[in-house]
C-alpha atoms as a PDB file:
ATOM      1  CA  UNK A   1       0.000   0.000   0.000  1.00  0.00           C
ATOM      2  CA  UNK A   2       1.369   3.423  -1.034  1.00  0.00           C
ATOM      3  CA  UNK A   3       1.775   6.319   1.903  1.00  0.00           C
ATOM      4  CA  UNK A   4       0.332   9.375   0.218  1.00  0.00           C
ATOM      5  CA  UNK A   5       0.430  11.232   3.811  1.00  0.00           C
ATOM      6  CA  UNK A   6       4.233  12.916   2.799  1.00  0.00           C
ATOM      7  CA  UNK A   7       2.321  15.873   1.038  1.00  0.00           C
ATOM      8  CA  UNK A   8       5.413  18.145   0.577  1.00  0.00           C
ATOM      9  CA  UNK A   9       5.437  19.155  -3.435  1.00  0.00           C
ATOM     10  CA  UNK A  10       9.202  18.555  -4.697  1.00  0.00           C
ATOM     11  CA  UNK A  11      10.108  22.284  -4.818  1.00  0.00           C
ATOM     12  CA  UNK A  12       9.964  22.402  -1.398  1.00  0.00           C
ATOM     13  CA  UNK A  13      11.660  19.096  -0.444  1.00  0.00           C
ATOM     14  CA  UNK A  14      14.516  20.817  -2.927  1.00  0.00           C
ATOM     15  CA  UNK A  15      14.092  23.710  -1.325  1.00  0.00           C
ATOM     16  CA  UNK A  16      14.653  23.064   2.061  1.00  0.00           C
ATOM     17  CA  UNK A  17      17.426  20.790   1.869  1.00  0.00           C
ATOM     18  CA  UNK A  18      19.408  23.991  -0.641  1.00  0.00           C
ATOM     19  CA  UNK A  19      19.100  26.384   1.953  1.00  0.00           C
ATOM     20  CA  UNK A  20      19.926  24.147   4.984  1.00  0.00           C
ATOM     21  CA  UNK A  21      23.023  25.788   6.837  1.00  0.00           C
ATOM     22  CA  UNK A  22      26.647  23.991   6.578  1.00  0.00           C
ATOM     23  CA  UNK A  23      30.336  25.313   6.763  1.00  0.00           C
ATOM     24  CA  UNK A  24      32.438  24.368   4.072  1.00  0.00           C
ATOM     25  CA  UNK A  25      35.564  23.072   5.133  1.00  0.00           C
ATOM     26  CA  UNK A  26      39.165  24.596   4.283  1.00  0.00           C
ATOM     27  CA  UNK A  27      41.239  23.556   1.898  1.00  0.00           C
ATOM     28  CA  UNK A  28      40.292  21.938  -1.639  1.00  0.00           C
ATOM     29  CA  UNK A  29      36.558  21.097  -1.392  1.00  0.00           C
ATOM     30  CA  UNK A  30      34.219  19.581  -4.311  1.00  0.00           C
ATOM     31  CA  UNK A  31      31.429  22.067  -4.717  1.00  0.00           C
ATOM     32  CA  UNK A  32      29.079  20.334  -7.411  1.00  0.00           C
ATOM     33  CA  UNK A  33      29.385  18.298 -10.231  1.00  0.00           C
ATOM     34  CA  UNK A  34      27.093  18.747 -13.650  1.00  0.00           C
ATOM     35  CA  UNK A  35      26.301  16.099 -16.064  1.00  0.00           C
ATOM     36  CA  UNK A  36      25.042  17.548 -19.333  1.00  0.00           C
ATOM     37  CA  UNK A  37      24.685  16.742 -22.616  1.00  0.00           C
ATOM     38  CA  UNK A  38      27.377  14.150 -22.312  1.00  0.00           C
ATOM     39  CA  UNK A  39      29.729  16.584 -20.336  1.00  0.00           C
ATOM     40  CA  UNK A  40      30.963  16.666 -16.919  1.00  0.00           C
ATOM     41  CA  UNK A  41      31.794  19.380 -15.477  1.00  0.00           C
ATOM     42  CA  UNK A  42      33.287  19.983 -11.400  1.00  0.00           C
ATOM     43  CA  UNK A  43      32.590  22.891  -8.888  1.00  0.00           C
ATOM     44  CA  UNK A  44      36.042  22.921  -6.252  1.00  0.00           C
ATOM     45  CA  UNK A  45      36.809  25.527  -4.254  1.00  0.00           C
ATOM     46  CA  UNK A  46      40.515  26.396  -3.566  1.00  0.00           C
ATOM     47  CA  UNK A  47      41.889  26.345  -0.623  1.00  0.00           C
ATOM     48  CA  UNK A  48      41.688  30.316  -0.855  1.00  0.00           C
ATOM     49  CA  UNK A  49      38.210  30.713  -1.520  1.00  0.00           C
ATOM     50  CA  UNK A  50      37.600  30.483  -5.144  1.00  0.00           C
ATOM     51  CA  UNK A  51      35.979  28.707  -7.381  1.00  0.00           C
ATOM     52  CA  UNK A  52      36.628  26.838 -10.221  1.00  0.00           C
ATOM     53  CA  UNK A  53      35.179  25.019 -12.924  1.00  0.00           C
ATOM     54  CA  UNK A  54      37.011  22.298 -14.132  1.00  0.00           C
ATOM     55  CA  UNK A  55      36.679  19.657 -16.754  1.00  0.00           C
ATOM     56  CA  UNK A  56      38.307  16.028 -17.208  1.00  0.00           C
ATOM     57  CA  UNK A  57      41.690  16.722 -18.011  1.00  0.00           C
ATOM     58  CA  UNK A  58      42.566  19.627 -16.032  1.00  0.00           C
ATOM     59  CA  UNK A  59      44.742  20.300 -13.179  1.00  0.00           C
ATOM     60  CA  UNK A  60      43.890  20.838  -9.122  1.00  0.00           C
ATOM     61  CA  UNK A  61      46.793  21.557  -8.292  1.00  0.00           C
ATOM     62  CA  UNK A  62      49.568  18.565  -9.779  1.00  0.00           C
ATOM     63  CA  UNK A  63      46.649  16.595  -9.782  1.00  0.00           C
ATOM     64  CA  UNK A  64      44.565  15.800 -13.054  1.00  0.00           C
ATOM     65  CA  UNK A  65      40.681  15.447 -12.814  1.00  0.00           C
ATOM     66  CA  UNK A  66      40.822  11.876 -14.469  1.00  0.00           C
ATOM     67  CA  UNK A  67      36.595  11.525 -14.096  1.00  0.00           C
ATOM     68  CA  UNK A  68      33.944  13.196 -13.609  1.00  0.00           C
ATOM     69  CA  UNK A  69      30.872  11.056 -11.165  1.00  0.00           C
ATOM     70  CA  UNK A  70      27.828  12.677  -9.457  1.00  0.00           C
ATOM     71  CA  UNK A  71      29.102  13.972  -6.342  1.00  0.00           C
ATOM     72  CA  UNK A  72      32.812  12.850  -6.791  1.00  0.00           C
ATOM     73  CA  UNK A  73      35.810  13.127  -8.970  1.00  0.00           C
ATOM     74  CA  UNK A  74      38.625  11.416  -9.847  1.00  0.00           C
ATOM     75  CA  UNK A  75      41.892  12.937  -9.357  1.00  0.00           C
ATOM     76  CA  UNK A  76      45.849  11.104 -10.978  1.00  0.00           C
ATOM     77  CA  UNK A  77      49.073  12.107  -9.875  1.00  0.00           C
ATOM     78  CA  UNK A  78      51.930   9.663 -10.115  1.00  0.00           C
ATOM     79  CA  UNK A  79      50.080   6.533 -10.818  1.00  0.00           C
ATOM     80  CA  UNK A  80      48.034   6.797  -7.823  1.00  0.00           C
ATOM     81  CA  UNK A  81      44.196   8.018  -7.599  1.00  0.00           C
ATOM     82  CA  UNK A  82      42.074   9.759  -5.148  1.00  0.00           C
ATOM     83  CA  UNK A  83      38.263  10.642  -4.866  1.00  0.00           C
ATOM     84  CA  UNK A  84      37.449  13.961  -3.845  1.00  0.00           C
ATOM     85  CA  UNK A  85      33.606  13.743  -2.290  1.00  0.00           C
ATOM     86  CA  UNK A  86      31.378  16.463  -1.882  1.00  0.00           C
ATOM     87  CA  UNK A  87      31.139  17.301   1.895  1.00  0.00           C
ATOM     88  CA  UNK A  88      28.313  15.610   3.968  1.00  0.00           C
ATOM     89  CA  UNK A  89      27.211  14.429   0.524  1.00  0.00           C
END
């Protein structure tokens, strides 16, 4: 049986979890990531506050974005990877 009692519309589930209060932590952080028309694109912020978009194949530092997920990427350097999360995400 289906529980219709949930009567929130989806603009305002969106809506409240967008405006719900976090700190960002310092350093490198993974903003966002966009999937569009067969494109991936990355939100990070540096480690001095801006932010940058960045595509496979560009640098974070001597680190190359190797892929592109929802809500991760893959970062190279040396052989070895790493996977940068969004925080609390």
């Amino acid at each position: 049986m289906t529980d219709f009692s949930d009567t929130s519309t989806p603009s305002q589930v969106v809506g409240t979890a967008a405006t719900q209060e976090a700190e960002i932590p310092s350093g490198t952080v993974l903003i966002g990531t966009i999937n569009a028309k067969n494109r991936a694109y990355a939100l990070v912020k540096s480690s001095r506050g801006e932010i940058t978009q960045v595509k496979p194949g560009d640098r974070i530092g001597r680190q190359t974005v190797a892929a592109i997920e929802q809500g991760q990427i893959i970062l190279m350097h040396n052989g070895q990877t790493e996977r940068m999360v969004i925080p609390g995400g």
